[in-house]
N, C-alpha and C. Protein backbone atom coordinates (compact mmCIF):
# COMPACT_ATOMS: atom_id res chain seq x y z
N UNK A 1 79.06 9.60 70.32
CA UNK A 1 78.77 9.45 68.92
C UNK A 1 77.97 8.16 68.71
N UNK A 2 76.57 8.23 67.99
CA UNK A 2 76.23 6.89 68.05
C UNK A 2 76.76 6.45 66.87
N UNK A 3 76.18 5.24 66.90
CA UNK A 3 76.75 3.44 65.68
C UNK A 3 75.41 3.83 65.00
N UNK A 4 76.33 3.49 63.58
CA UNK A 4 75.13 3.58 62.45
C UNK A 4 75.38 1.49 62.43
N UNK A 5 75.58 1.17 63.16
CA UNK A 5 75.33 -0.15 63.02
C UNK A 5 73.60 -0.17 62.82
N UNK A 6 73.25 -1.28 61.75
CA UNK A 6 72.08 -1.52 61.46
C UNK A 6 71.78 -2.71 61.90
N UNK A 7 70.76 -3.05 63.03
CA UNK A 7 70.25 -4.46 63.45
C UNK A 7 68.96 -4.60 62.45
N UNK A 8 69.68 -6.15 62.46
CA UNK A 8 68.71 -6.49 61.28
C UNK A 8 67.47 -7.40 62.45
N UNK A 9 66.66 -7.23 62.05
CA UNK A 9 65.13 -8.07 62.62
C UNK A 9 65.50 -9.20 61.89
N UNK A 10 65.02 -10.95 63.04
CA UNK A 10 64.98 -11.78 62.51
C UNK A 10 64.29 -12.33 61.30
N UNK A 11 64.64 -12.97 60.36
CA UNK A 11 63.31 -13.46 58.83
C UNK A 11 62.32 -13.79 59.43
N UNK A 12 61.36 -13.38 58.68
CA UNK A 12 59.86 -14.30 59.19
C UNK A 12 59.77 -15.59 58.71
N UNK A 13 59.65 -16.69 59.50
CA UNK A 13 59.11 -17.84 58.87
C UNK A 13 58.25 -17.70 58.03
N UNK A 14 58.47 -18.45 56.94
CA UNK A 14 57.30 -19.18 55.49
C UNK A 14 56.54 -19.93 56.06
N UNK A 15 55.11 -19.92 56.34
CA UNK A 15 54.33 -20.67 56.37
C UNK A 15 53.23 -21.06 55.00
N UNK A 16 52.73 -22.60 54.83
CA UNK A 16 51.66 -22.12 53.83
C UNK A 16 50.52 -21.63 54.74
N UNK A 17 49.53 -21.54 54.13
CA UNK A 17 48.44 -20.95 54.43
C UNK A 17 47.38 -21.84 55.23
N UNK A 18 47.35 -23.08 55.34
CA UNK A 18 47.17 -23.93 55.98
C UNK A 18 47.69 -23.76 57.50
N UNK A 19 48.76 -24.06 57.13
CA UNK A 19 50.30 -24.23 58.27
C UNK A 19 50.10 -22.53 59.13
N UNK A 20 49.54 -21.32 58.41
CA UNK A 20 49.63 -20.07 59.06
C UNK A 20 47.88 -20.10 59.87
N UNK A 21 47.26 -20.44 59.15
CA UNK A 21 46.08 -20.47 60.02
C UNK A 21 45.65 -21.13 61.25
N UNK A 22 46.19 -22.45 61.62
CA UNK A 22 46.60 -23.51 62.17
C UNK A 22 47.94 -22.71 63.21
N UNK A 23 48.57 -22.22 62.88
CA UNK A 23 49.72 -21.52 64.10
C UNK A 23 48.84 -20.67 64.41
N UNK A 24 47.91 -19.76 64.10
CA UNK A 24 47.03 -18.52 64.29
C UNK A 24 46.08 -18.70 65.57
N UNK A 25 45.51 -19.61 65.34
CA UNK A 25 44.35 -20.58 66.22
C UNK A 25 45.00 -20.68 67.31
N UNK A 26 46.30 -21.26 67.07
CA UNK A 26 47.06 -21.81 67.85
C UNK A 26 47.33 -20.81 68.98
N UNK A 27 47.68 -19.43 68.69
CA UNK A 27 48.05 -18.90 69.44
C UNK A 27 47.19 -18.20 70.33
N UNK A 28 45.79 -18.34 69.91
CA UNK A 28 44.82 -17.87 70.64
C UNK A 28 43.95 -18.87 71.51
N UNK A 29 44.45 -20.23 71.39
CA UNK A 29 44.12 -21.28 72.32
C UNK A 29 45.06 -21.39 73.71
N UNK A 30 44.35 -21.30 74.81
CA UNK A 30 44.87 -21.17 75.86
C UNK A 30 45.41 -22.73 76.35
N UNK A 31 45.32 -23.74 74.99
CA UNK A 31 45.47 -24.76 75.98
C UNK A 31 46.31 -25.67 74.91
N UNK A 32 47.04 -26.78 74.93
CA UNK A 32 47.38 -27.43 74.36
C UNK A 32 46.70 -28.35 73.41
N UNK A 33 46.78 -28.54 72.08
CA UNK A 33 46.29 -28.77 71.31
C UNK A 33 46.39 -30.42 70.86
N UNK A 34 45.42 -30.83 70.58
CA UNK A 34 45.53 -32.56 69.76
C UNK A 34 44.88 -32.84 68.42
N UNK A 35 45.32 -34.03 67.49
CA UNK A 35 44.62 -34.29 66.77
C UNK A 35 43.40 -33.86 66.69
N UNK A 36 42.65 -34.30 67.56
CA UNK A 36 40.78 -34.53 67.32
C UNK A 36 40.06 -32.81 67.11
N UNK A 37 40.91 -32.24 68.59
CA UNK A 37 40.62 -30.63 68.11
C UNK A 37 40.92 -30.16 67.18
N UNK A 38 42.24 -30.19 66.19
CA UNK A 38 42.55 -29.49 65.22
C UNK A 38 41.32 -30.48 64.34
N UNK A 39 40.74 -31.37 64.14
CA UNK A 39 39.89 -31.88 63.15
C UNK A 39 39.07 -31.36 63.31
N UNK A 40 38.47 -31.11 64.72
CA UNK A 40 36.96 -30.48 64.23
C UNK A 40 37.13 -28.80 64.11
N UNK A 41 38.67 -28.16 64.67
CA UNK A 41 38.36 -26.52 64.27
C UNK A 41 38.61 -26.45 63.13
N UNK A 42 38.91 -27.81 62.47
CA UNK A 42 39.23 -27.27 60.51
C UNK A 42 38.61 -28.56 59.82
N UNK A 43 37.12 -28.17 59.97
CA UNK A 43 36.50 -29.72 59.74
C UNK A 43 36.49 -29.99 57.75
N UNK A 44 36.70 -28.85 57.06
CA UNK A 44 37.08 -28.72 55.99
C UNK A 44 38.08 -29.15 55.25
N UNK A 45 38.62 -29.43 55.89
CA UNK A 45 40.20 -29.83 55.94
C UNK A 45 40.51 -31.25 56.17
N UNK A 46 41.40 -32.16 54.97
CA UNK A 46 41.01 -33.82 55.47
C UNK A 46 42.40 -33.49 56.12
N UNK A 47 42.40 -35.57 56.77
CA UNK A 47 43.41 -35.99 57.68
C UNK A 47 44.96 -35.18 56.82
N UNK A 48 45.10 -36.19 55.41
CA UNK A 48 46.36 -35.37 55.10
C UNK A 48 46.70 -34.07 54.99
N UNK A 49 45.93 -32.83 54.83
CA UNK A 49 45.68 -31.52 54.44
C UNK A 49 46.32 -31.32 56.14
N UNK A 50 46.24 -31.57 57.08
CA UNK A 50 46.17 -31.21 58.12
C UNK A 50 46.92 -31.46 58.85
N UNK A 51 47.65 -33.18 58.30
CA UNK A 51 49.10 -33.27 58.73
C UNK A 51 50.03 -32.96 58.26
N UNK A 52 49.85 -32.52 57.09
CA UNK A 52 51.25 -31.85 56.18
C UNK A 52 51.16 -30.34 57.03
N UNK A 53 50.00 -29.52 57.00
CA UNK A 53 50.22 -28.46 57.81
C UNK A 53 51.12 -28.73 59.45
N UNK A 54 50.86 -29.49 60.20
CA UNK A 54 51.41 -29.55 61.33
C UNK A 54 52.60 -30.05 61.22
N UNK A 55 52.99 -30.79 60.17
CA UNK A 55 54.45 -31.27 60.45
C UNK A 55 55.08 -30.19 59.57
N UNK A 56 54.51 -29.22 58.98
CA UNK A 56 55.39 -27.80 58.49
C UNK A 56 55.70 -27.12 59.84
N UNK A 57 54.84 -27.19 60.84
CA UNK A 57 55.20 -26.03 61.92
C UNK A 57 56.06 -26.66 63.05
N UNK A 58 55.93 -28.23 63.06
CA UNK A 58 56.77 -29.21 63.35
C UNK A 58 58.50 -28.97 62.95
N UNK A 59 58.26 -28.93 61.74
CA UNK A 59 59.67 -28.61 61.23
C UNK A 59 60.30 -27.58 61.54
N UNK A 60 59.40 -26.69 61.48
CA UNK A 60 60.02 -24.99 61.25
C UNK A 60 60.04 -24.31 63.08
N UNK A 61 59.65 -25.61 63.62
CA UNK A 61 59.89 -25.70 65.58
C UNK A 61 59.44 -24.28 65.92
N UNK A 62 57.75 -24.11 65.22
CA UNK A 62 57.17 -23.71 66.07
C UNK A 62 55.86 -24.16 66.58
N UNK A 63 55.92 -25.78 66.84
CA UNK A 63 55.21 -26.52 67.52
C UNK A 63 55.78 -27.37 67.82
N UNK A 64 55.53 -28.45 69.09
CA UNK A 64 56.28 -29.24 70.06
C UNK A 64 55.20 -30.57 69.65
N UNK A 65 55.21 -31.67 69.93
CA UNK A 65 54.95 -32.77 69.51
C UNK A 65 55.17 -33.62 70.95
N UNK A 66 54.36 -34.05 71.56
CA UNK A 66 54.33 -35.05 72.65
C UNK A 66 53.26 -36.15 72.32
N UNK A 67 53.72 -37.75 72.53
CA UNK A 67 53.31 -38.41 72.62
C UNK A 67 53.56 -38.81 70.79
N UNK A 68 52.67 -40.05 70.38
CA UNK A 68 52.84 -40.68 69.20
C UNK A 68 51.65 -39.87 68.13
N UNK A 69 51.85 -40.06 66.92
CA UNK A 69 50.61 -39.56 66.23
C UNK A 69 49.66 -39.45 66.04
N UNK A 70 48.61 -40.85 66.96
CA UNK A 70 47.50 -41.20 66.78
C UNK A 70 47.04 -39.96 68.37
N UNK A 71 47.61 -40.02 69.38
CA UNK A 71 47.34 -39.37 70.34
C UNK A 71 47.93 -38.34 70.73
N UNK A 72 48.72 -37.73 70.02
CA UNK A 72 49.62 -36.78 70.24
C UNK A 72 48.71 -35.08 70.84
N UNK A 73 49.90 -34.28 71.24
CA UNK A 73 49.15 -33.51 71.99
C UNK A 73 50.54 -32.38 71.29
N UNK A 74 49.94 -31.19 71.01
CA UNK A 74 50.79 -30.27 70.26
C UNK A 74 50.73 -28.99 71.11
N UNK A 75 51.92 -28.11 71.63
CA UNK A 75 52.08 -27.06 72.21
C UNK A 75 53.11 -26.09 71.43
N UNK A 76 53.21 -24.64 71.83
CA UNK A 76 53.48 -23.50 70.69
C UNK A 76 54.86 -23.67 71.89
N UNK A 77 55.91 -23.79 70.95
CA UNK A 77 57.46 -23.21 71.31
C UNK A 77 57.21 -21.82 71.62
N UNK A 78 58.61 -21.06 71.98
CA UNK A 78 58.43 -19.72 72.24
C UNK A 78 58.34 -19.04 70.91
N UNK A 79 59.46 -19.25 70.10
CA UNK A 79 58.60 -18.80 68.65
C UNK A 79 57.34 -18.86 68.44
N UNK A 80 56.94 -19.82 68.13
CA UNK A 80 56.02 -20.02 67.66
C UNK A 80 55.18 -19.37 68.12
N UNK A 81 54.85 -19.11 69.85
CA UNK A 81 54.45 -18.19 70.43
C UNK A 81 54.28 -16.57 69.73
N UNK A 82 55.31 -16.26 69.44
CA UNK A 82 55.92 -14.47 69.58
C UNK A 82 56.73 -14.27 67.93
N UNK A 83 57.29 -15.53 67.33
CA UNK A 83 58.05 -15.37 66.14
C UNK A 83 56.97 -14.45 65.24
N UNK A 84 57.81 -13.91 64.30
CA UNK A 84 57.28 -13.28 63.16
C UNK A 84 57.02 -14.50 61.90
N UNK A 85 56.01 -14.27 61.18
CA UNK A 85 55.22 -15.25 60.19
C UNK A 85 55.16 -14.74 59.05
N UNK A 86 55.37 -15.18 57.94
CA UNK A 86 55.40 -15.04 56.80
C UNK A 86 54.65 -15.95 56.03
N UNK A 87 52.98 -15.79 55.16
CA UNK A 87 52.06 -17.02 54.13
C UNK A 87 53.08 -16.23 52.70
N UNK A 88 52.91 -17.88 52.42
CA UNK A 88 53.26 -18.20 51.43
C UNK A 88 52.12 -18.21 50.14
């Protein structure tokens, strides 16, 4: 007899739209990411616009943070990798 048990799929993270485009990139870059690159692939985009996006995906740990801010070097957690996404 099967289980009408219902598995629920995990929530998608809220991203803004910033913060979702920026994980997007992200996931199609084969390489670990830094300041200077994310400035020039979002040259539209100032310094603060760009750190509020990263410290959203910072928070929401689906990006890793090595080294200090001025030189820091950013890589995709496994979420962040494969998680489901939700713009805000």
């Amino acid at each position: 007899m099967k289980s009408n048990k219902i598995t629920a799929k995990p929530r998608a993270v809220t991203l803004g739209c910033l913060a979702a485009q920026l994980l997007g990139h992200t996931r199609t870059a084969t390489h670990t990411l830094t300041a200077r690159y994310v400035s020039t692939a979002f040259p539209t985009f100032n310094a603060q616009e760009l750190s509020n996006a990263i410290g959203e995906l910072l928070d929401k740990e689906l990006l890793t943070q090595k080294g200090s801010d001025d030189k820091a070097t950013y890589s995709l957690t496994d979420y962040g990798r494969s998680g489901r996404v939700s713009v805000a």
